[in-house]
C-alpha atoms as a PDB file:
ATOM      1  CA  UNK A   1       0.000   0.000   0.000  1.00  0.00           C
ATOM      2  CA  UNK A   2       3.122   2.194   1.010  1.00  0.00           C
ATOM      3  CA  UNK A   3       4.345   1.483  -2.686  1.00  0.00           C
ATOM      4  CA  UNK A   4       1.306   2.493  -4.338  1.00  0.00           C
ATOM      5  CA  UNK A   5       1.296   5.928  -2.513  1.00  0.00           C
ATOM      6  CA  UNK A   6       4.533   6.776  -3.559  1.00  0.00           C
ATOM      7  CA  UNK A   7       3.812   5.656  -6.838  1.00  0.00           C
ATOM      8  CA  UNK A   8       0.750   7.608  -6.993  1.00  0.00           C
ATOM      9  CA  UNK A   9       3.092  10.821  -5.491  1.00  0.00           C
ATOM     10  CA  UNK A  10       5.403  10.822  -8.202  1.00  0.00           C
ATOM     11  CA  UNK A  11       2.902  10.505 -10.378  1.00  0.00           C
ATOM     12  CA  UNK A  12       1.582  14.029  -8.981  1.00  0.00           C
ATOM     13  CA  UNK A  13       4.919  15.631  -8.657  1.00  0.00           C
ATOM     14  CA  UNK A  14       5.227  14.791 -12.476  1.00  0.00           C
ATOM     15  CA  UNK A  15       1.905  16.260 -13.589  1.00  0.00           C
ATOM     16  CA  UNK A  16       2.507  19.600 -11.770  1.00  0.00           C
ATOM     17  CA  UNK A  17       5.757  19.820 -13.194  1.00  0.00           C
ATOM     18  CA  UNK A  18       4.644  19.443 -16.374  1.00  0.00           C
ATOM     19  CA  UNK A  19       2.040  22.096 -15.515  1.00  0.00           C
ATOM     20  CA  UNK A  20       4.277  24.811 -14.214  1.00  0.00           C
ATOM     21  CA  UNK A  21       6.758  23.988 -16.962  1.00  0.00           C
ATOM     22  CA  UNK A  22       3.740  24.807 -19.985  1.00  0.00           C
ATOM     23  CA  UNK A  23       2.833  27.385 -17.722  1.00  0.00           C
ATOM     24  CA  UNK A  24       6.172  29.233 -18.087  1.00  0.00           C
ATOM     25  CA  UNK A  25       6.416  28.659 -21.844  1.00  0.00           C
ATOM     26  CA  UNK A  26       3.066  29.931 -22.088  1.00  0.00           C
ATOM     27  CA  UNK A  27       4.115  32.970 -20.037  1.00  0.00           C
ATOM     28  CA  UNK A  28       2.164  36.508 -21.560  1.00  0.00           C
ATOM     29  CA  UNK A  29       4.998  37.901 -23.953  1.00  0.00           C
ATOM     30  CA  UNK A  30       5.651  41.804 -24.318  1.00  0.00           C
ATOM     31  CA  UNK A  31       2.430  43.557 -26.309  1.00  0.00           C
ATOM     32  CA  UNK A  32       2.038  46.998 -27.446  1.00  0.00           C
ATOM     33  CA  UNK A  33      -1.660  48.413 -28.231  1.00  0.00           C
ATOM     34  CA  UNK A  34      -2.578  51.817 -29.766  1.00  0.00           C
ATOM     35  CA  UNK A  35      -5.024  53.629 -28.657  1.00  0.00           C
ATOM     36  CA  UNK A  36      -6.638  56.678 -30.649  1.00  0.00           C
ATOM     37  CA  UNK A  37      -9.309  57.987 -27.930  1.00  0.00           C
ATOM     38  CA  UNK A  38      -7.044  58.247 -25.129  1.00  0.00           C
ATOM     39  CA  UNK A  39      -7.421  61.120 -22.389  1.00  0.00           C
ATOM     40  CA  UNK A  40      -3.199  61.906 -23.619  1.00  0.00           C
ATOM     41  CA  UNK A  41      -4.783  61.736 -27.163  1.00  0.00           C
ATOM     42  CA  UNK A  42      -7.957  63.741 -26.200  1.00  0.00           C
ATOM     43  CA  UNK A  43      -6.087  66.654 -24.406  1.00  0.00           C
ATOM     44  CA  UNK A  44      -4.042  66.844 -27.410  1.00  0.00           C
ATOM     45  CA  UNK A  45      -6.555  67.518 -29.572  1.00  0.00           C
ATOM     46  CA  UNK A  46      -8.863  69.824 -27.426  1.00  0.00           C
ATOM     47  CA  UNK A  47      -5.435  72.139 -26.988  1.00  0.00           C
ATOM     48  CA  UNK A  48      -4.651  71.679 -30.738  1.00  0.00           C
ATOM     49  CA  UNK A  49      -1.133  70.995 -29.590  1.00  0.00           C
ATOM     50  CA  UNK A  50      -0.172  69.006 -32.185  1.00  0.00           C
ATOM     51  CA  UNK A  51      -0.207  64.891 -33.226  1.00  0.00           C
ATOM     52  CA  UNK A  52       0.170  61.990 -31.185  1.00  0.00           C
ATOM     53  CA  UNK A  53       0.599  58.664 -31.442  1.00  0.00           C
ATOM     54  CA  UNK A  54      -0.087  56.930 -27.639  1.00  0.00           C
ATOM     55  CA  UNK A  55      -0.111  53.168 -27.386  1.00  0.00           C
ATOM     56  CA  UNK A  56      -0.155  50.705 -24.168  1.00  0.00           C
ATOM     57  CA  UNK A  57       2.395  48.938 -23.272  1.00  0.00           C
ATOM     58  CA  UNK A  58       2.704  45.177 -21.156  1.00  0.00           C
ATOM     59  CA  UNK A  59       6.033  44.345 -20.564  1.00  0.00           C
ATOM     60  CA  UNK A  60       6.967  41.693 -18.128  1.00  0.00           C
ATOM     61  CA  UNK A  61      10.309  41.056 -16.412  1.00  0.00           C
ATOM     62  CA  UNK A  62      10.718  44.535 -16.810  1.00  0.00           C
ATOM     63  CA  UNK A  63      12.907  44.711 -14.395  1.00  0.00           C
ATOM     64  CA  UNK A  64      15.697  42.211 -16.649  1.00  0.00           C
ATOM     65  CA  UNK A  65      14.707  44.236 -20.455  1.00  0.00           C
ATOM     66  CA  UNK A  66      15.652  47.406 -22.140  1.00  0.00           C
ATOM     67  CA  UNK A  67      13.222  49.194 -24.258  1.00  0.00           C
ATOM     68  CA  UNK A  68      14.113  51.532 -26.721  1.00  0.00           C
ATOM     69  CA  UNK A  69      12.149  54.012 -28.464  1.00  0.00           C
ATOM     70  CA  UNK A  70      13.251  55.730 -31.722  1.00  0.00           C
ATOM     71  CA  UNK A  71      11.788  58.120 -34.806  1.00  0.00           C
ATOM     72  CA  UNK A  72      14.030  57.890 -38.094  1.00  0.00           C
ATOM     73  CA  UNK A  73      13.391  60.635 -40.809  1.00  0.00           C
ATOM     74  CA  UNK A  74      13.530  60.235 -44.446  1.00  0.00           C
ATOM     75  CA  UNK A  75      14.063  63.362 -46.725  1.00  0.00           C
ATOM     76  CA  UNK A  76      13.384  62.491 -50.322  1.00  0.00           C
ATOM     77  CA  UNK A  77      13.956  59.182 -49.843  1.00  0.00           C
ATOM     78  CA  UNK A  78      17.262  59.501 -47.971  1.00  0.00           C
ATOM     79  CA  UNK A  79      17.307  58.564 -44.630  1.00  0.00           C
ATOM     80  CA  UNK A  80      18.980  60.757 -41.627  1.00  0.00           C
ATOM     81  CA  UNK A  81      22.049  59.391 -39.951  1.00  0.00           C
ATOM     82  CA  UNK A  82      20.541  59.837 -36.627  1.00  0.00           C
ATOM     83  CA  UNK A  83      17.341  59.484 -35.326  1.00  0.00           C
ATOM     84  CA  UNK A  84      15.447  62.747 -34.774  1.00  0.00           C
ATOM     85  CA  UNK A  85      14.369  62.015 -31.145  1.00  0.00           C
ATOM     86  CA  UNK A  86      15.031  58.807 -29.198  1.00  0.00           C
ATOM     87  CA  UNK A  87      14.262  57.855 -25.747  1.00  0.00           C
ATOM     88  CA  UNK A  88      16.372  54.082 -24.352  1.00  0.00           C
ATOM     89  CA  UNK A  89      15.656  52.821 -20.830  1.00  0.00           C
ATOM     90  CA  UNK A  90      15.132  49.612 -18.703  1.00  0.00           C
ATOM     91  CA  UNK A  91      16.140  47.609 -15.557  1.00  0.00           C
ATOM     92  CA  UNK A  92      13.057  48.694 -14.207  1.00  0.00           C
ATOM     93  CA  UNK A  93      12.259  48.420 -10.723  1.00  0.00           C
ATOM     94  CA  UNK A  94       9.093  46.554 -10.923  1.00  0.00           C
ATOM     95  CA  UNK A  95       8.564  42.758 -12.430  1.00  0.00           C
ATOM     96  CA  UNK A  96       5.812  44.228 -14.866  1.00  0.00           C
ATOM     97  CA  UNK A  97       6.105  48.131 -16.038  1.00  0.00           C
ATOM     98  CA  UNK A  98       2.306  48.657 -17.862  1.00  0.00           C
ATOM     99  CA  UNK A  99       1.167  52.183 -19.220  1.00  0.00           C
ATOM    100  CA  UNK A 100       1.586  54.426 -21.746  1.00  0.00           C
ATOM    101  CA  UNK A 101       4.033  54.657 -24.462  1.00  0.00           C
ATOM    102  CA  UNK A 102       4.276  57.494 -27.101  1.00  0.00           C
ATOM    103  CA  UNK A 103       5.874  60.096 -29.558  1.00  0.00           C
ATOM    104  CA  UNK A 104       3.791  63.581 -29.860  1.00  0.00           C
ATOM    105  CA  UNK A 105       4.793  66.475 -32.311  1.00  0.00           C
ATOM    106  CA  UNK A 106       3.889  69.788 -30.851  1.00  0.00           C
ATOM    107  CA  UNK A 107       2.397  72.691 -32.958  1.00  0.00           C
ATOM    108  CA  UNK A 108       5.602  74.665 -31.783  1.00  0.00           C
ATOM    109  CA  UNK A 109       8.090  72.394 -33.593  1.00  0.00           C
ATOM    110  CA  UNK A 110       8.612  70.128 -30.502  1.00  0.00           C
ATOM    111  CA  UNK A 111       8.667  66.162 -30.468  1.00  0.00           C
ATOM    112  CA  UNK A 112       8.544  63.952 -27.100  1.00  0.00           C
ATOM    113  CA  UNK A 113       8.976  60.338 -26.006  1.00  0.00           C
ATOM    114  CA  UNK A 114       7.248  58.927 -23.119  1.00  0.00           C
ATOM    115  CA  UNK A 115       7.302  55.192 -21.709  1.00  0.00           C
ATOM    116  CA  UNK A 116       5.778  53.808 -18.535  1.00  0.00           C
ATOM    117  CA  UNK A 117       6.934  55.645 -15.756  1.00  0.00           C
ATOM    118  CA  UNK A 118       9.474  57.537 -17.799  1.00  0.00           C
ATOM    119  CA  UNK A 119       9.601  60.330 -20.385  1.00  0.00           C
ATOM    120  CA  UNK A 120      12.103  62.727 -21.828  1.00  0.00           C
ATOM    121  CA  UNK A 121      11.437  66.555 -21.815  1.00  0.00           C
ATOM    122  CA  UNK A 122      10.174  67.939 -25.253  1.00  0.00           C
ATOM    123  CA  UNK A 123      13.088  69.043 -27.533  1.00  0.00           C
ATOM    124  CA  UNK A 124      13.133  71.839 -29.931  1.00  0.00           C
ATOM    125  CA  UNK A 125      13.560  70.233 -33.338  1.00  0.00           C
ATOM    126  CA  UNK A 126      13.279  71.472 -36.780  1.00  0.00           C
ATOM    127  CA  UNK A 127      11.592  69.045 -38.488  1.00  0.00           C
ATOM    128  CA  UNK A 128      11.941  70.615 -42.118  1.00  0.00           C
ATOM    129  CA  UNK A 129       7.668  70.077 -42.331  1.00  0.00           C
ATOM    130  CA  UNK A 130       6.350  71.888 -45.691  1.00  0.00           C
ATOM    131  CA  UNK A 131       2.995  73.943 -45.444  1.00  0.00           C
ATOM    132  CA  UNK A 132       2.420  73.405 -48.327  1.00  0.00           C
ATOM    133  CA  UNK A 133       2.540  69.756 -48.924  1.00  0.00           C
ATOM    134  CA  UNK A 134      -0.469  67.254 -48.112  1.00  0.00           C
ATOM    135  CA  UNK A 135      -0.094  65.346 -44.310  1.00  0.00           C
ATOM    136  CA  UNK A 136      -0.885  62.336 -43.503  1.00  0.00           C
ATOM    137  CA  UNK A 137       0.011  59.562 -40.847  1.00  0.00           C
ATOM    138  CA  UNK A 138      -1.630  56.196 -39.126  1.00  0.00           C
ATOM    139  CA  UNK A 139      -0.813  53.555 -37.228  1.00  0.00           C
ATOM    140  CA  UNK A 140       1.091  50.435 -38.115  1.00  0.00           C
ATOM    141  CA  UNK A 141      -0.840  48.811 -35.554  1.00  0.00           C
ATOM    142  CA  UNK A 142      -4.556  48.204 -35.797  1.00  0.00           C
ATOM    143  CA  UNK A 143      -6.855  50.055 -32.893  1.00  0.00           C
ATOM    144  CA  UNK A 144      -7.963  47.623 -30.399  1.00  0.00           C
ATOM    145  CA  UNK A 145      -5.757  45.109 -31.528  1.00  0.00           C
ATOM    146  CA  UNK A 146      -2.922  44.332 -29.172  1.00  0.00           C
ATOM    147  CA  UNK A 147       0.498  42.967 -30.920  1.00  0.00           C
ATOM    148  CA  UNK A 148       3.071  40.595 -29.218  1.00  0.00           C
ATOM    149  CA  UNK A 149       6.599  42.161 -29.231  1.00  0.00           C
ATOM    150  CA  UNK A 150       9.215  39.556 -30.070  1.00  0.00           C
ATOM    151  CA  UNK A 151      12.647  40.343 -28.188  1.00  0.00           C
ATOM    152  CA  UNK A 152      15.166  41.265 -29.974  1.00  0.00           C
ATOM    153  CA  UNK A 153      13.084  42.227 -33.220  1.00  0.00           C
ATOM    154  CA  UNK A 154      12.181  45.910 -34.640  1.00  0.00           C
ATOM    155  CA  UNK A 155       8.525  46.933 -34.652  1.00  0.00           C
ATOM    156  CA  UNK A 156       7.202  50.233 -36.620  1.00  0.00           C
ATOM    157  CA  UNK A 157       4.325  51.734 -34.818  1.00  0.00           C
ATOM    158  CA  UNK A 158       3.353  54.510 -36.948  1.00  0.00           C
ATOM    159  CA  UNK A 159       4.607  56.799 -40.010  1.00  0.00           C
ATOM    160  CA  UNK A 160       3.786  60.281 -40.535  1.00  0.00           C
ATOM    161  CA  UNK A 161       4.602  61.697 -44.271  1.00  0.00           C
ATOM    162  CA  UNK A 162       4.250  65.046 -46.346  1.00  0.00           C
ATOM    163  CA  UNK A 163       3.569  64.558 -50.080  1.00  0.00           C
ATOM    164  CA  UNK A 164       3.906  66.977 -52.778  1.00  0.00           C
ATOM    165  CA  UNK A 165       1.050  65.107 -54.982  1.00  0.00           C
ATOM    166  CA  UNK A 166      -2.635  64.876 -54.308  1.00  0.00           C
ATOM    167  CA  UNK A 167      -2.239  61.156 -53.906  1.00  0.00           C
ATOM    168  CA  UNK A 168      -2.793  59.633 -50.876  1.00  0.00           C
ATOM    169  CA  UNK A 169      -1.864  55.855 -50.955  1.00  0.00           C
ATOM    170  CA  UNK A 170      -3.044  53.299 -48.798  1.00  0.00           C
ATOM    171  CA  UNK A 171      -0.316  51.063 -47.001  1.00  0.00           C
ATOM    172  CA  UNK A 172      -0.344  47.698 -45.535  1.00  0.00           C
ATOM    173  CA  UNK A 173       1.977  48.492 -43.021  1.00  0.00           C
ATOM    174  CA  UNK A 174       3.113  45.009 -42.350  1.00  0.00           C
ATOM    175  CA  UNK A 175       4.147  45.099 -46.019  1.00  0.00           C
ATOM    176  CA  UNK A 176       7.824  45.860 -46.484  1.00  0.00           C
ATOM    177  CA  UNK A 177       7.546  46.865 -50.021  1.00  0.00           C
ATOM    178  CA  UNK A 178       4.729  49.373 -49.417  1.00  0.00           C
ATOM    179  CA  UNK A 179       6.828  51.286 -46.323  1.00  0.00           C
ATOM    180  CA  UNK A 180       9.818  51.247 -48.749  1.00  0.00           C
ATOM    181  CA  UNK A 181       7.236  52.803 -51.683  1.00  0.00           C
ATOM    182  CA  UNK A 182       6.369  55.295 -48.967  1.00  0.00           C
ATOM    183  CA  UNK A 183       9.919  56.201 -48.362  1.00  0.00           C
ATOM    184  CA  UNK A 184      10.575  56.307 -51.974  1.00  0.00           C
ATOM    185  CA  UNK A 185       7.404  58.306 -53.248  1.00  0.00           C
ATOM    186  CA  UNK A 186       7.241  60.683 -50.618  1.00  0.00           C
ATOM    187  CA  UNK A 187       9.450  63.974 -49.864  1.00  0.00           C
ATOM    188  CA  UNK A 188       9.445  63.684 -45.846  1.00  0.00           C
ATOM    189  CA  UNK A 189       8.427  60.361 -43.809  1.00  0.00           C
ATOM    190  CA  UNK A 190       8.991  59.722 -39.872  1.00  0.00           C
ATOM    191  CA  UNK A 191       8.667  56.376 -38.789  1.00  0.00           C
ATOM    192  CA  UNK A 192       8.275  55.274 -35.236  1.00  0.00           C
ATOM    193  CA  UNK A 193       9.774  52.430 -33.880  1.00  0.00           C
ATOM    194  CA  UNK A 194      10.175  50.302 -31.195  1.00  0.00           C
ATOM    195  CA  UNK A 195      12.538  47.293 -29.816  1.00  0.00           C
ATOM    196  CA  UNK A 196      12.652  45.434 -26.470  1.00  0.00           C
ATOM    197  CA  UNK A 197      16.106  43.904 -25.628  1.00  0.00           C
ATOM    198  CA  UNK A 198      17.405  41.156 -22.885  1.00  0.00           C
ATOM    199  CA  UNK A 199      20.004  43.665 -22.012  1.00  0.00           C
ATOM    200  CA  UNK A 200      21.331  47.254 -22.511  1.00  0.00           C
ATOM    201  CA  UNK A 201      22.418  47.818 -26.161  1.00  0.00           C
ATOM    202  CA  UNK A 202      25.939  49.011 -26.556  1.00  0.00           C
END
């Protein structure tokens, strides 16, 4: 009878390590959301101080990853050798950092970056914007629809362009080709981007 017990025992121990070993693979990765009626979003608009794109981001183990947050500019196709605003951070101090996570432009010829718990003061930048030229942006990410984040990989978030035509394309923008033709056909394009490391870049 003692046999059986210990039979059925390490039968247990098995099953719940199998458990807590799926449960870990099936860990929650990193996600990013964007979110177009937001009260950061709102206020923006209501103040007409500019464009922003605000998203939500989930990252666990926040305390062990580096996030970095980036806009590149392209000028007639060429693109800049730095970025025009970027905003790097991580070894948080909590297990899961949750909140928002943006890039504005300012009416005043200001950008920001904010993350979770962290933000950089608005810069004065001269973005080289044409009055003249047709605007447009959106959001490489659908509304409502939250994305995983895979470590180690570069995401675009949004892209915001100024066209000397009266065309206004539309762009898959999970299609490579169509973000280079938007490079390419366009005089001025900002992309923002995002990438969540294991460690601190060098």
């Amino acid at each position: 009878m003692k046999r059986l017990d210990l039979v059925v025992l390490f039968i247990c121990f098995l099953i719940i390590t199998g458990c807590s070993n799926v449960a870990s693979t099936q860990e929650k990765p990193p996600t990013i959301s964007s979110i177009t009626d937001s009260k950061y979003t709102e206020t923006f608009n209501e103040l007409n101080l500019g464009t922003l794109f605000d998203y939500n981001l989930y990252l666990p183990h926040a305390d062990k990853r580096w996030v970095r947050l980036w806009v590149e500019r392209y000028q007639y196709g060429k693109k800049d050798d730095q970025p025009v605003t970027e905003l790097s951070y991580g070894m948080s101090v909590n297990k899961v950092d949750e909140g928002h996570l943006g890039f504005g432009m300012l009416s005043d010829s200001s950008v920001l970056l904010y993350g979770p718990n962290v933000n950089i003061q608005p810069e004065q930048i001269d973005l080289n914007l044409n009055e003249e030229y047709i605007t447009s942006w959106g959001h490489a990410i659908e509304e409502g629809k939250e994305i995983d984040l895979e470590l180690g990989k570069t995401k675009l978030l949004a892209a915001y362009w100024q066209t000397a035509s009266n065309k206004i394309p539309t762009i898959d923008f999970q299609n490579e080709d169509d973000i280079a033709n938007l490079i390419k056909e366009n005089e001025f394009v900002l992309l923002l981007k995002i990438k969540i490391d294991e460690e601190m870049p060098d």
